[in-house]
N, C-alpha and C. Protein backbone atom coordinates (compact mmCIF):
# COMPACT_ATOMS: atom_id res chain seq x y z
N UNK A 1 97.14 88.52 119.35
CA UNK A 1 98.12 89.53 118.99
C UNK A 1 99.04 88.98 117.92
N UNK A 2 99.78 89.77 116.97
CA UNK A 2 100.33 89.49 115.43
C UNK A 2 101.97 89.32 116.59
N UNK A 3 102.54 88.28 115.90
CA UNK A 3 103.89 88.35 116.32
C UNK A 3 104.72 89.13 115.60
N UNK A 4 105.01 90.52 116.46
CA UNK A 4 105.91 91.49 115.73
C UNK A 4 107.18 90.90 115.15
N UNK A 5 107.64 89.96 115.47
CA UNK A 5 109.43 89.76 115.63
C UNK A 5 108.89 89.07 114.27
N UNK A 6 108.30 88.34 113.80
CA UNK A 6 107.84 87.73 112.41
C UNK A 6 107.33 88.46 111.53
N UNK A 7 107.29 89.51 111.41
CA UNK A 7 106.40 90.33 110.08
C UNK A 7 107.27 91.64 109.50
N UNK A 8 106.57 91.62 108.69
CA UNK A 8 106.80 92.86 107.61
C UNK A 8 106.00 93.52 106.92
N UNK A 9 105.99 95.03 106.69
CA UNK A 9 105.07 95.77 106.50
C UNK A 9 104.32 95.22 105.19
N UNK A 10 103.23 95.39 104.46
CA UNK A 10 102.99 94.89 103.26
C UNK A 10 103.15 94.97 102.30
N UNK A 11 103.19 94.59 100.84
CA UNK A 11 104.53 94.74 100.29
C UNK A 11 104.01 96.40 99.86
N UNK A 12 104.87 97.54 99.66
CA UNK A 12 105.18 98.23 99.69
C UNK A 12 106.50 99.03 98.70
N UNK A 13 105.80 99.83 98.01
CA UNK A 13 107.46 100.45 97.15
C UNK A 13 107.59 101.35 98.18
N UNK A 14 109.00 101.79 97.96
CA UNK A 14 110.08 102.43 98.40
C UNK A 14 108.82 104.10 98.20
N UNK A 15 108.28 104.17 97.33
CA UNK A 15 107.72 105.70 96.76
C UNK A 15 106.77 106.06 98.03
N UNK A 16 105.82 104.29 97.98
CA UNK A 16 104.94 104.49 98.93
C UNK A 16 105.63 104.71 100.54
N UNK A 17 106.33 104.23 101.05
CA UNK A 17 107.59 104.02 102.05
C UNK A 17 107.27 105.33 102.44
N UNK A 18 107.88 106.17 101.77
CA UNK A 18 109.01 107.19 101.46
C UNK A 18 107.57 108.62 102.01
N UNK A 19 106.63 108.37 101.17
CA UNK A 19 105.28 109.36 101.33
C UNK A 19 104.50 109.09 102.25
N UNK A 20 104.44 107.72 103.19
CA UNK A 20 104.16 107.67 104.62
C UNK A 20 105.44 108.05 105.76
N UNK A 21 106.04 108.06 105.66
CA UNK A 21 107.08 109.06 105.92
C UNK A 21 107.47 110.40 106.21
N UNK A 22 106.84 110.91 105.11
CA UNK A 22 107.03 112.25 104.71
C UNK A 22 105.42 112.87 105.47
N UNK A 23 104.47 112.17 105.47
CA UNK A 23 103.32 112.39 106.17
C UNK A 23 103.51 112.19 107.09
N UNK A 24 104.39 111.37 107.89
CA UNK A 24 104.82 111.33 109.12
C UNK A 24 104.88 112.67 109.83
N UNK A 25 106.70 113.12 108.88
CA UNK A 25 106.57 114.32 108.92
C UNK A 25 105.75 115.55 109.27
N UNK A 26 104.78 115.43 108.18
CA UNK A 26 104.52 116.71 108.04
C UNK A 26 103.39 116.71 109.11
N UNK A 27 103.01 115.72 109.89
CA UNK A 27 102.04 115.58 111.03
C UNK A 27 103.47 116.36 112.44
N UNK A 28 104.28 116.16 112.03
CA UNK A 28 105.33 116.29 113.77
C UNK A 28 105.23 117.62 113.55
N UNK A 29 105.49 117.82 112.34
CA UNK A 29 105.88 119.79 112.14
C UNK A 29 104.60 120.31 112.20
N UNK A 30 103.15 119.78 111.80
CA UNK A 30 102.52 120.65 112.11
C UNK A 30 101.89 120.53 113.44
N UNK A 31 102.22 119.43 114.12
CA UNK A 31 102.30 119.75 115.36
C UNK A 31 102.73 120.30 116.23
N UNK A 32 103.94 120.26 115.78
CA UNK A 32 105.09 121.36 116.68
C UNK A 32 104.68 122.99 116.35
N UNK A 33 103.59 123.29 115.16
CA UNK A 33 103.49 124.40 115.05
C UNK A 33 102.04 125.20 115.48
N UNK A 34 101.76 124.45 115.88
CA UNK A 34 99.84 124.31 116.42
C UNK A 34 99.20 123.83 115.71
N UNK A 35 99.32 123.29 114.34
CA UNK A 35 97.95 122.91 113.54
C UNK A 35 98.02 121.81 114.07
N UNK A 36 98.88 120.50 114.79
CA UNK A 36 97.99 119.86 115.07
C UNK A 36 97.78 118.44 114.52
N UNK A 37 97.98 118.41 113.52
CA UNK A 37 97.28 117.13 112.44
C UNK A 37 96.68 117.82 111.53
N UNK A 38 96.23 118.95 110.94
CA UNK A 38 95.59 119.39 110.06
C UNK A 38 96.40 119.44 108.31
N UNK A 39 97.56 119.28 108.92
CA UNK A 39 98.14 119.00 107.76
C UNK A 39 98.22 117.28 107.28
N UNK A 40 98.67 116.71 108.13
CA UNK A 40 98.14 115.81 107.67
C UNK A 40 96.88 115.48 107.38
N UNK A 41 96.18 115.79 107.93
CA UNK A 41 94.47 114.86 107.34
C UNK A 41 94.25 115.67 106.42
N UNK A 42 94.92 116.79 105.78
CA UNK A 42 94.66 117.25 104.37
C UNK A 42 95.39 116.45 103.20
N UNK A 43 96.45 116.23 103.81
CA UNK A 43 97.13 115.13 103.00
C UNK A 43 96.76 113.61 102.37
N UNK A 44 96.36 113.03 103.91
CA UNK A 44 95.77 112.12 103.66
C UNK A 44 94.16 111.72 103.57
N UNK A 45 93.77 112.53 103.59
CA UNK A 45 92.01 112.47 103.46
C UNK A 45 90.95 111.74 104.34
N UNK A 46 91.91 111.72 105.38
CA UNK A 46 91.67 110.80 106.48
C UNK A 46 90.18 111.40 107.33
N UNK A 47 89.26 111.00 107.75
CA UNK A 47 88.16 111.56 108.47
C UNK A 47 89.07 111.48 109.88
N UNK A 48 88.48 113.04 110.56
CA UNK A 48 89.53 113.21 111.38
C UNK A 48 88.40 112.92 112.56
N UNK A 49 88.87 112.73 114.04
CA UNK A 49 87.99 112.43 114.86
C UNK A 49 87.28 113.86 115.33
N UNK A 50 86.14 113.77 116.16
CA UNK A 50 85.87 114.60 116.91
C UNK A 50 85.12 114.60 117.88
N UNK A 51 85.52 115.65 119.03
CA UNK A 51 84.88 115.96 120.25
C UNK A 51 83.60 116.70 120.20
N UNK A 52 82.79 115.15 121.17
CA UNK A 52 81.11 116.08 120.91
C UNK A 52 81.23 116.18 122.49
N UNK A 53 81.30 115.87 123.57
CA UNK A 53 81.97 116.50 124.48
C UNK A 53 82.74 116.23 125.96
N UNK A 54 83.32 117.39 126.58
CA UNK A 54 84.55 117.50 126.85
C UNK A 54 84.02 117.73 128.86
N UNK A 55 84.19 117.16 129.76
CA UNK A 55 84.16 117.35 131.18
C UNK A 55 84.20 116.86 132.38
N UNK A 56 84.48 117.62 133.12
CA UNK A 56 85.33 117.12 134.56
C UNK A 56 84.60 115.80 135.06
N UNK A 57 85.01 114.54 134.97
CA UNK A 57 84.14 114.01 136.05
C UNK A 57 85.33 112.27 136.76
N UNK A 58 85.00 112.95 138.17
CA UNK A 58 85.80 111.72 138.88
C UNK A 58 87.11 111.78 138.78
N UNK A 59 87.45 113.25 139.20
CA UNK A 59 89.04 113.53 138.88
C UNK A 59 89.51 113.81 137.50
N UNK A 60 89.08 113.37 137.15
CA UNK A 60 89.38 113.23 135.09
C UNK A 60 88.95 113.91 134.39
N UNK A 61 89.61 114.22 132.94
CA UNK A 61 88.61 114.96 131.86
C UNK A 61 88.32 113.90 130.62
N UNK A 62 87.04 113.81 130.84
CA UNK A 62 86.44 112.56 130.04
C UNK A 62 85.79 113.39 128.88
N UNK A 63 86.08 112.71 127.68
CA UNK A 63 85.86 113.10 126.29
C UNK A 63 84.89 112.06 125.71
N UNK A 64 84.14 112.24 125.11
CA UNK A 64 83.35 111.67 124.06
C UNK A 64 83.47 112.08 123.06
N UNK A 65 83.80 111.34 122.03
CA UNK A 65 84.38 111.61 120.24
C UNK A 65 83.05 111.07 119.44
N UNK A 66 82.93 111.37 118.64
CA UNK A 66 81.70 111.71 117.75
C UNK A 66 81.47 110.24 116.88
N UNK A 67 82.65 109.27 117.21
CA UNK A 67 82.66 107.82 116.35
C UNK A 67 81.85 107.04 117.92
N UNK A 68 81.52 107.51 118.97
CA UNK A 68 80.87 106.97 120.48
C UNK A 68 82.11 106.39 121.06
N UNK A 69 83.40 106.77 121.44
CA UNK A 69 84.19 106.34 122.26
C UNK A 69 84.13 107.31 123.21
N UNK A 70 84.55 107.00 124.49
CA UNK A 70 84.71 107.23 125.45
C UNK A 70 85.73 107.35 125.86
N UNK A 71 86.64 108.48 126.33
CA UNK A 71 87.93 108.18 127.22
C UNK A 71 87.99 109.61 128.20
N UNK A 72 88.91 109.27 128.91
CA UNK A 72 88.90 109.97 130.05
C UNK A 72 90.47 109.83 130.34
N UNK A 73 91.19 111.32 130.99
CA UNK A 73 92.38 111.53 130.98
C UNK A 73 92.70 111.90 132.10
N UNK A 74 93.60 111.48 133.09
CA UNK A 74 94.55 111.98 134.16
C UNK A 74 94.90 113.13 134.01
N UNK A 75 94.46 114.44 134.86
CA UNK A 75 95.04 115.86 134.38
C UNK A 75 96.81 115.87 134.02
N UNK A 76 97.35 115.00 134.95
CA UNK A 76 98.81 114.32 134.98
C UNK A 76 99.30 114.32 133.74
N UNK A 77 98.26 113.25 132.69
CA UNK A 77 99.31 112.87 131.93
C UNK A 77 98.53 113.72 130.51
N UNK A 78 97.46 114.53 130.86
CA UNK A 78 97.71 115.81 129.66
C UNK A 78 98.56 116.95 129.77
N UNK A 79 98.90 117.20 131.10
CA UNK A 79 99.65 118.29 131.23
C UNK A 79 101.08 118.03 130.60
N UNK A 80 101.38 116.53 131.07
CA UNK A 80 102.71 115.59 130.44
C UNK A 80 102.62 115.98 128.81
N UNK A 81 101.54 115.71 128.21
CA UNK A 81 101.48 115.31 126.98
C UNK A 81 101.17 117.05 126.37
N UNK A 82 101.29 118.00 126.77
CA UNK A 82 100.66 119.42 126.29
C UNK A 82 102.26 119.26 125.15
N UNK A 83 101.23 119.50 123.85
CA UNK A 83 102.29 119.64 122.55
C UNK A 83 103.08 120.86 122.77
N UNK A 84 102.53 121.74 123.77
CA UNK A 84 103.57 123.03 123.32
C UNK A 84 104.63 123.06 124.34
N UNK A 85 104.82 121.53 124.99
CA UNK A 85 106.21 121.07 125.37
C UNK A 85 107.07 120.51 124.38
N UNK A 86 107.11 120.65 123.05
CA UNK A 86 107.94 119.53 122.03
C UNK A 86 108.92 120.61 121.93
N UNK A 87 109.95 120.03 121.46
CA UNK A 87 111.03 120.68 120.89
C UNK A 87 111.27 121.40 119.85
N UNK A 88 110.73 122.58 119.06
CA UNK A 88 110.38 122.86 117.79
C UNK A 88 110.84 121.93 116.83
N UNK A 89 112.30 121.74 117.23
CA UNK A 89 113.18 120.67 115.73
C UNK A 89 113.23 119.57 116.25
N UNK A 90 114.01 119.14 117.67
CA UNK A 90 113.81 117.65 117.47
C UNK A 90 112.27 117.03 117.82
N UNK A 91 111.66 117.95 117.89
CA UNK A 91 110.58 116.84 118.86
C UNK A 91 110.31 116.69 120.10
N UNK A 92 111.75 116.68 120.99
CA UNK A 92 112.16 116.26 122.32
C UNK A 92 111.09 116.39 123.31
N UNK A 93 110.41 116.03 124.01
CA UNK A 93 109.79 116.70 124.84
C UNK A 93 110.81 117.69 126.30
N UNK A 94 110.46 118.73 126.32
CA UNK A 94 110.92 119.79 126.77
C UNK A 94 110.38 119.72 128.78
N UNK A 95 109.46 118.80 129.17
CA UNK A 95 108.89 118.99 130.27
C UNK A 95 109.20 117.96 130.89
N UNK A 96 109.91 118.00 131.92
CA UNK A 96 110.86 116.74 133.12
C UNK A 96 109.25 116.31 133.93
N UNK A 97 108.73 115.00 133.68
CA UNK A 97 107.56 114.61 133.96
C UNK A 97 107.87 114.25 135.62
N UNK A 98 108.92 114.16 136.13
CA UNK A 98 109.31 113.91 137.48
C UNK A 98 108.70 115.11 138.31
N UNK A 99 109.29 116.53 137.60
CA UNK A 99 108.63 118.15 138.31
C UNK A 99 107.12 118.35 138.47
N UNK A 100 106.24 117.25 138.08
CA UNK A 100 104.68 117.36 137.85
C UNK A 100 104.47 116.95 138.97
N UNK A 101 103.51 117.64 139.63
CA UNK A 101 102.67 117.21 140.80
C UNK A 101 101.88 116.02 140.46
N UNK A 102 101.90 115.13 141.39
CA UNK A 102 101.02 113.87 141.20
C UNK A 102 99.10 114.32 141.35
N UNK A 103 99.30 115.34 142.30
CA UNK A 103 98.10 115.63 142.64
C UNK A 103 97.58 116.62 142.07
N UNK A 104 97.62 117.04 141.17
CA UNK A 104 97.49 118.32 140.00
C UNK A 104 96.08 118.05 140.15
N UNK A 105 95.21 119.20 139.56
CA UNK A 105 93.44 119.61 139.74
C UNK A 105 93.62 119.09 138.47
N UNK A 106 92.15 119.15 138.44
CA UNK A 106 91.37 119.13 136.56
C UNK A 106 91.45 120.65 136.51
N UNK A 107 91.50 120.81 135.10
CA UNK A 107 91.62 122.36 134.54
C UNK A 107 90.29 122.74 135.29
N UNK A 108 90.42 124.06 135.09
CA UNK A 108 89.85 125.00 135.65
C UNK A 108 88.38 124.93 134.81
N UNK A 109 88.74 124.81 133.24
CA UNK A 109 87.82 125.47 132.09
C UNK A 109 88.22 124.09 131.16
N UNK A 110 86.91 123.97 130.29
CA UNK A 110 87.56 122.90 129.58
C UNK A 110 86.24 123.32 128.33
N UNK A 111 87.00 123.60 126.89
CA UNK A 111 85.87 123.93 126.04
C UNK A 111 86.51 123.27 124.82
N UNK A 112 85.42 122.62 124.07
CA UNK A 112 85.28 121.83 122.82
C UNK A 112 85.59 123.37 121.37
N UNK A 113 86.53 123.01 120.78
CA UNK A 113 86.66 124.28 119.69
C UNK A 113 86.31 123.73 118.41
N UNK A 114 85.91 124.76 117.36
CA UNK A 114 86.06 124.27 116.00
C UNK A 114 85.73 123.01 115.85
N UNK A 115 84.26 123.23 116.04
CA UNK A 115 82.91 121.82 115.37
C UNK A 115 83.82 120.82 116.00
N UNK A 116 84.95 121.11 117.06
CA UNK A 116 84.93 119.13 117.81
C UNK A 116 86.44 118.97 117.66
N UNK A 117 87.04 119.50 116.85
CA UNK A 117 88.30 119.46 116.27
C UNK A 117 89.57 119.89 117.24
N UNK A 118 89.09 120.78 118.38
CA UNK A 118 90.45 120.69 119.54
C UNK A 118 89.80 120.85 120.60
N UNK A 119 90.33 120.26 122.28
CA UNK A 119 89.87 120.53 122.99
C UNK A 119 90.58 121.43 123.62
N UNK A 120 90.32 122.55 124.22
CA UNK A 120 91.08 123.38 125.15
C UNK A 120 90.80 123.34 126.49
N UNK A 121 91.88 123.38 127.22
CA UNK A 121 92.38 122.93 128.84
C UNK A 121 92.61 124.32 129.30
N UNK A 122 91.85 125.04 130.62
CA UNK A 122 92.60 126.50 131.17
C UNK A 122 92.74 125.57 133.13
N UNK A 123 93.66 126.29 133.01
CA UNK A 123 94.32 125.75 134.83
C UNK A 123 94.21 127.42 135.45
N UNK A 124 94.08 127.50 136.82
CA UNK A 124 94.83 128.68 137.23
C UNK A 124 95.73 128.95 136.97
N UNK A 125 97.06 129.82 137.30
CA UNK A 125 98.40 130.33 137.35
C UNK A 125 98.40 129.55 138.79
N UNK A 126 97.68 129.35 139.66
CA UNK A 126 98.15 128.81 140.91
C UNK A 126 98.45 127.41 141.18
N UNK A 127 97.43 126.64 140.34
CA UNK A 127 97.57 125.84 139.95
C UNK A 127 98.84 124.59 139.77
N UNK A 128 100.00 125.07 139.02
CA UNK A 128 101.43 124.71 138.83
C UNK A 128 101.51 124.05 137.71
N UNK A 129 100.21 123.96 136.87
CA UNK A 129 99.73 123.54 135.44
C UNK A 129 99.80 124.76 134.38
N UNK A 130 100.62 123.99 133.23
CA UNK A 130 100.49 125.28 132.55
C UNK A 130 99.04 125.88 132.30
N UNK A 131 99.29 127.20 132.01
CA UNK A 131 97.14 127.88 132.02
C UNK A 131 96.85 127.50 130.93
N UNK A 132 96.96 126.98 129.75
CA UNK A 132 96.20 126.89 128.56
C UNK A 132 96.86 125.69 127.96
N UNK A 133 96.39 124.73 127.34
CA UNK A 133 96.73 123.55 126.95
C UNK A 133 95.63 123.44 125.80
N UNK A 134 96.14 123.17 124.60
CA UNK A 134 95.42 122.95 123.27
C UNK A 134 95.77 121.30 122.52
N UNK A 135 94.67 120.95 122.71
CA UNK A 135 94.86 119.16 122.14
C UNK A 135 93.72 119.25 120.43
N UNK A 136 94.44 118.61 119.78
CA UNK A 136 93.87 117.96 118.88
C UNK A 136 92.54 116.68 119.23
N UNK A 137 91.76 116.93 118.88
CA UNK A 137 91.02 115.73 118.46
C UNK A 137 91.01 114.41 118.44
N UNK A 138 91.86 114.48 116.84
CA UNK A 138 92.27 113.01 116.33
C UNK A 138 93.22 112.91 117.14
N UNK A 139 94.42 113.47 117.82
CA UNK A 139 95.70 113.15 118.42
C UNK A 139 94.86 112.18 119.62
N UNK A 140 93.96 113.13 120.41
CA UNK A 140 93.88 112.29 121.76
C UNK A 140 92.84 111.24 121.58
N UNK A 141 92.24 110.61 120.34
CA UNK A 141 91.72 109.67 120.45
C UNK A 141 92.42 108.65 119.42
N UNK A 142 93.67 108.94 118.81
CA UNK A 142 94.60 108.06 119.12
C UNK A 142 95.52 107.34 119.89
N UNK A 143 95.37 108.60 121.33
CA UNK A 143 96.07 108.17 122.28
C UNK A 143 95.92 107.71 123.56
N UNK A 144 94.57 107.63 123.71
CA UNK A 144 93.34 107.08 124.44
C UNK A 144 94.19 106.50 124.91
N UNK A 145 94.27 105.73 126.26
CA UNK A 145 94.76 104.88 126.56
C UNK A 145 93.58 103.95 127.59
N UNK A 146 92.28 104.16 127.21
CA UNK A 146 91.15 102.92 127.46
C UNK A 146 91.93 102.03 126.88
N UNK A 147 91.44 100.89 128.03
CA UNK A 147 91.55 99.38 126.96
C UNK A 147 90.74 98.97 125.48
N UNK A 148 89.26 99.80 125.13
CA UNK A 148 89.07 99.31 123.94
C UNK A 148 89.97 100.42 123.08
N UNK A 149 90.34 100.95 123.32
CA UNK A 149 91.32 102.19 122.23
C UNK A 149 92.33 101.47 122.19
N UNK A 150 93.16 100.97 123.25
CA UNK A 150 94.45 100.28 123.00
C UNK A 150 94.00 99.16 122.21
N UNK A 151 93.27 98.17 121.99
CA UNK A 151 92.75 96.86 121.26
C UNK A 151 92.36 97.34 120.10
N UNK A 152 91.65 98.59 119.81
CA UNK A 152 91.65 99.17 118.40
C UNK A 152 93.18 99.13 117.59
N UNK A 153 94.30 99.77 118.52
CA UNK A 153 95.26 100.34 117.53
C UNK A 153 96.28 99.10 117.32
N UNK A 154 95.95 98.09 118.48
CA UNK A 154 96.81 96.81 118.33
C UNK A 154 96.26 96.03 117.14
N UNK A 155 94.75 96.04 117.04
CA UNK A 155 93.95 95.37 115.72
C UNK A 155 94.58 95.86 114.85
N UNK A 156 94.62 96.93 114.72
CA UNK A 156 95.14 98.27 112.84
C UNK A 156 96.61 97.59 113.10
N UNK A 157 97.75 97.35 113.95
CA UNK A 157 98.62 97.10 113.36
C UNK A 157 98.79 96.08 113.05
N UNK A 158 98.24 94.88 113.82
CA UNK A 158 98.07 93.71 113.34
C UNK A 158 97.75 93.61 111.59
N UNK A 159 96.73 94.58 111.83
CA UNK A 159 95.99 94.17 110.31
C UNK A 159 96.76 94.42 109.07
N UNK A 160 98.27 95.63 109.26
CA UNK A 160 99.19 95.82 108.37
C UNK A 160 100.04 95.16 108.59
N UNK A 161 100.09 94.19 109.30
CA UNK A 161 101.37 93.44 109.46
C UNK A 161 101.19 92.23 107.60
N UNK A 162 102.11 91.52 107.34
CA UNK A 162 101.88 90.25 106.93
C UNK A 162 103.16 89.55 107.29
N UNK A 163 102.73 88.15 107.84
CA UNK A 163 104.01 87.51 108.21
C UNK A 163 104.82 86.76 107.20
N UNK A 164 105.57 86.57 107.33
CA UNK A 164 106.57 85.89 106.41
C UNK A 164 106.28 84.96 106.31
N UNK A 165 105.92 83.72 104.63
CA UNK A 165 105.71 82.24 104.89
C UNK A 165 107.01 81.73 104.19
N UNK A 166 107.44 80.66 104.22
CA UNK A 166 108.38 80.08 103.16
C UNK A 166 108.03 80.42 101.81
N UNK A 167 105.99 79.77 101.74
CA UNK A 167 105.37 80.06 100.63
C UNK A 167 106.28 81.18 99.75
N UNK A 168 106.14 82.62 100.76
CA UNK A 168 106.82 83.90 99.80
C UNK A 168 107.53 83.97 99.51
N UNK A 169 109.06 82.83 99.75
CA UNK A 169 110.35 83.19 99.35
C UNK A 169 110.62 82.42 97.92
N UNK A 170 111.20 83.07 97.03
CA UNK A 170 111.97 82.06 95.89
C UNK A 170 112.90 81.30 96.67
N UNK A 171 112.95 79.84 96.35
CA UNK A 171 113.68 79.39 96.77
C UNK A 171 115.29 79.44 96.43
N UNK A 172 114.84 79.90 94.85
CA UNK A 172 116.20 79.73 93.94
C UNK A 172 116.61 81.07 94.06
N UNK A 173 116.35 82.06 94.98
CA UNK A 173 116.92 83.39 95.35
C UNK A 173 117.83 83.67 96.42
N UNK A 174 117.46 82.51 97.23
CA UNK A 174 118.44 81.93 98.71
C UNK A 174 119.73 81.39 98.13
N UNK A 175 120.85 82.29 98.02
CA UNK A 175 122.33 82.05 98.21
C UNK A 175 122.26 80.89 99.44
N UNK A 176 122.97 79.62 98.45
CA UNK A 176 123.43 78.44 99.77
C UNK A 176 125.06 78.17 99.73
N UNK A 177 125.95 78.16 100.67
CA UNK A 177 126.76 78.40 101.01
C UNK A 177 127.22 77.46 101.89
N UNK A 178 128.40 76.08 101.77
CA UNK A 178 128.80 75.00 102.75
C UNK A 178 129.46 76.11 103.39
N UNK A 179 129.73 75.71 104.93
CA UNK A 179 130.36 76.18 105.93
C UNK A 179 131.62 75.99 105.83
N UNK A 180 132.21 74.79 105.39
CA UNK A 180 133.33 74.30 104.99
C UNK A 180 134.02 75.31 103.33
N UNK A 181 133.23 75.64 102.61
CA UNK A 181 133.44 76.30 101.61
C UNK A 181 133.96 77.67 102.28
N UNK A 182 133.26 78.21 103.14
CA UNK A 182 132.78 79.96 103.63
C UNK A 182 134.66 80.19 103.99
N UNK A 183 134.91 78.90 104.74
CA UNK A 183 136.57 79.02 105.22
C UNK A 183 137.33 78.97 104.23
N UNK A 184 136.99 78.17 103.43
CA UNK A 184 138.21 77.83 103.11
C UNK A 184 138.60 78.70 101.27
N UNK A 185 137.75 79.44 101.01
CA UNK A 185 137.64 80.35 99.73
C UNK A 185 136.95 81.24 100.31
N UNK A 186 137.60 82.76 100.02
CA UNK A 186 137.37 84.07 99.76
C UNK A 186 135.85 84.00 98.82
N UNK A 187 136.09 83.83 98.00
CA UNK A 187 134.87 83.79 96.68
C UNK A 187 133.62 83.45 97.50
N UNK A 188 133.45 81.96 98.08
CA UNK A 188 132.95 81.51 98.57
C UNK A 188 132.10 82.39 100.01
N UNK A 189 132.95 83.00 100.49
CA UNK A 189 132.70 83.91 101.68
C UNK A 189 131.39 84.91 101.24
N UNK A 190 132.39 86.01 99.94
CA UNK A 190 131.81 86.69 99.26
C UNK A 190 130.00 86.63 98.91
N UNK A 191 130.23 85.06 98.53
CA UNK A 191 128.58 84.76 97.48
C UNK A 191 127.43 84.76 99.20
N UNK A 192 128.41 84.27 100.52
CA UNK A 192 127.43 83.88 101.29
C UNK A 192 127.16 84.95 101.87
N UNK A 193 128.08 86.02 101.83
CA UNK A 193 127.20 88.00 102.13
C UNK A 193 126.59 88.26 101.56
């Protein structure tokens, strides 16, 4: 594992910064609005994942995505995770995960939409699950929480990390500053902020 507390993103302008960012963005809002990610992966040209297929087995709803991963979900923590609990503006999630039954069913209905691209969840009304739940694709096989999915996304950040060497620093860019100076002159104080 990359030691987070040592690194920094790679070098990077402010433009580029600024437009992963803004794709950030425009992934929350079009989530919050049903698309989902579709705005982003238009943005970014990203191959988006997909569900080849979607069903009940061993308590769970186990997915197979079209790259051959495997994952499988606690009805629990999709019902937790149903996007059309977000907050339109902040985000917030809107659903007190304490009020969820531990023992909640697998949906009722579970169908693969649009060539793979969302899966849809139906519960009874009796249930105590909301009846219709719409997931993205790419969302839930980013959010896999298998151990090889989690070791995938720890690899990708690793792999944008770069750590800091001395190598990278100018040396002659490091303001040096006696301690004895810092007291005893203002000026001195100044140069060592």
């Amino acid at each position: 594992a990359c030691p987070v507390w040592l690194t920094r993103p790679r070098a990077q302008s402010l433009t580029q910064m600024a437009m992963a960012m803004a794709l950030r963005g425009v992934h929350r809002r079009a989530t919050r609005v049903g698309g989902l990610g579709l705005a982003r992966r238009a943005l970014s040209g990203a191959m988006a994942a997909r569900v080849t297929r979607a069903v009940v087995a061993n308590d769970m709803v186990e997915i197979a995505f079209a790259d051959g991963h495997m994952a499988a979900f606690h009805p629990v923590w999709l019902v937790d995770h149903d996007p059309a609990t977000l907050h339109p503006t902040s985000l917030q999630r809107q659903l007190d995960s304490a009020t969820l039954d531990p023992a909640l069913p697998v949906p009722d209905a579970i169908s693969v939409q649009d060539n793979g691209a969302f899966v849809d969840l139906a519960w009874t009304a009796t249930s105590g699950a909301p009846q219709n739940v719409r997931f993205d694709a790419d969302w839930l096989r980013k959010h896999s929480y298998a151990p090889g999915a989690r070791k995938e996304r720890s690899d990708a950040l690793c792999a944008m990390r770069h750590t800091w060497r001395a190598a990278d620093l100018d040396k002659n860019s490091v303001t040096k500053v006696s301690a004895s100076a810092i007291l005893e002159d203002d000026a001195a104080l100044r140069r060592g902020l």
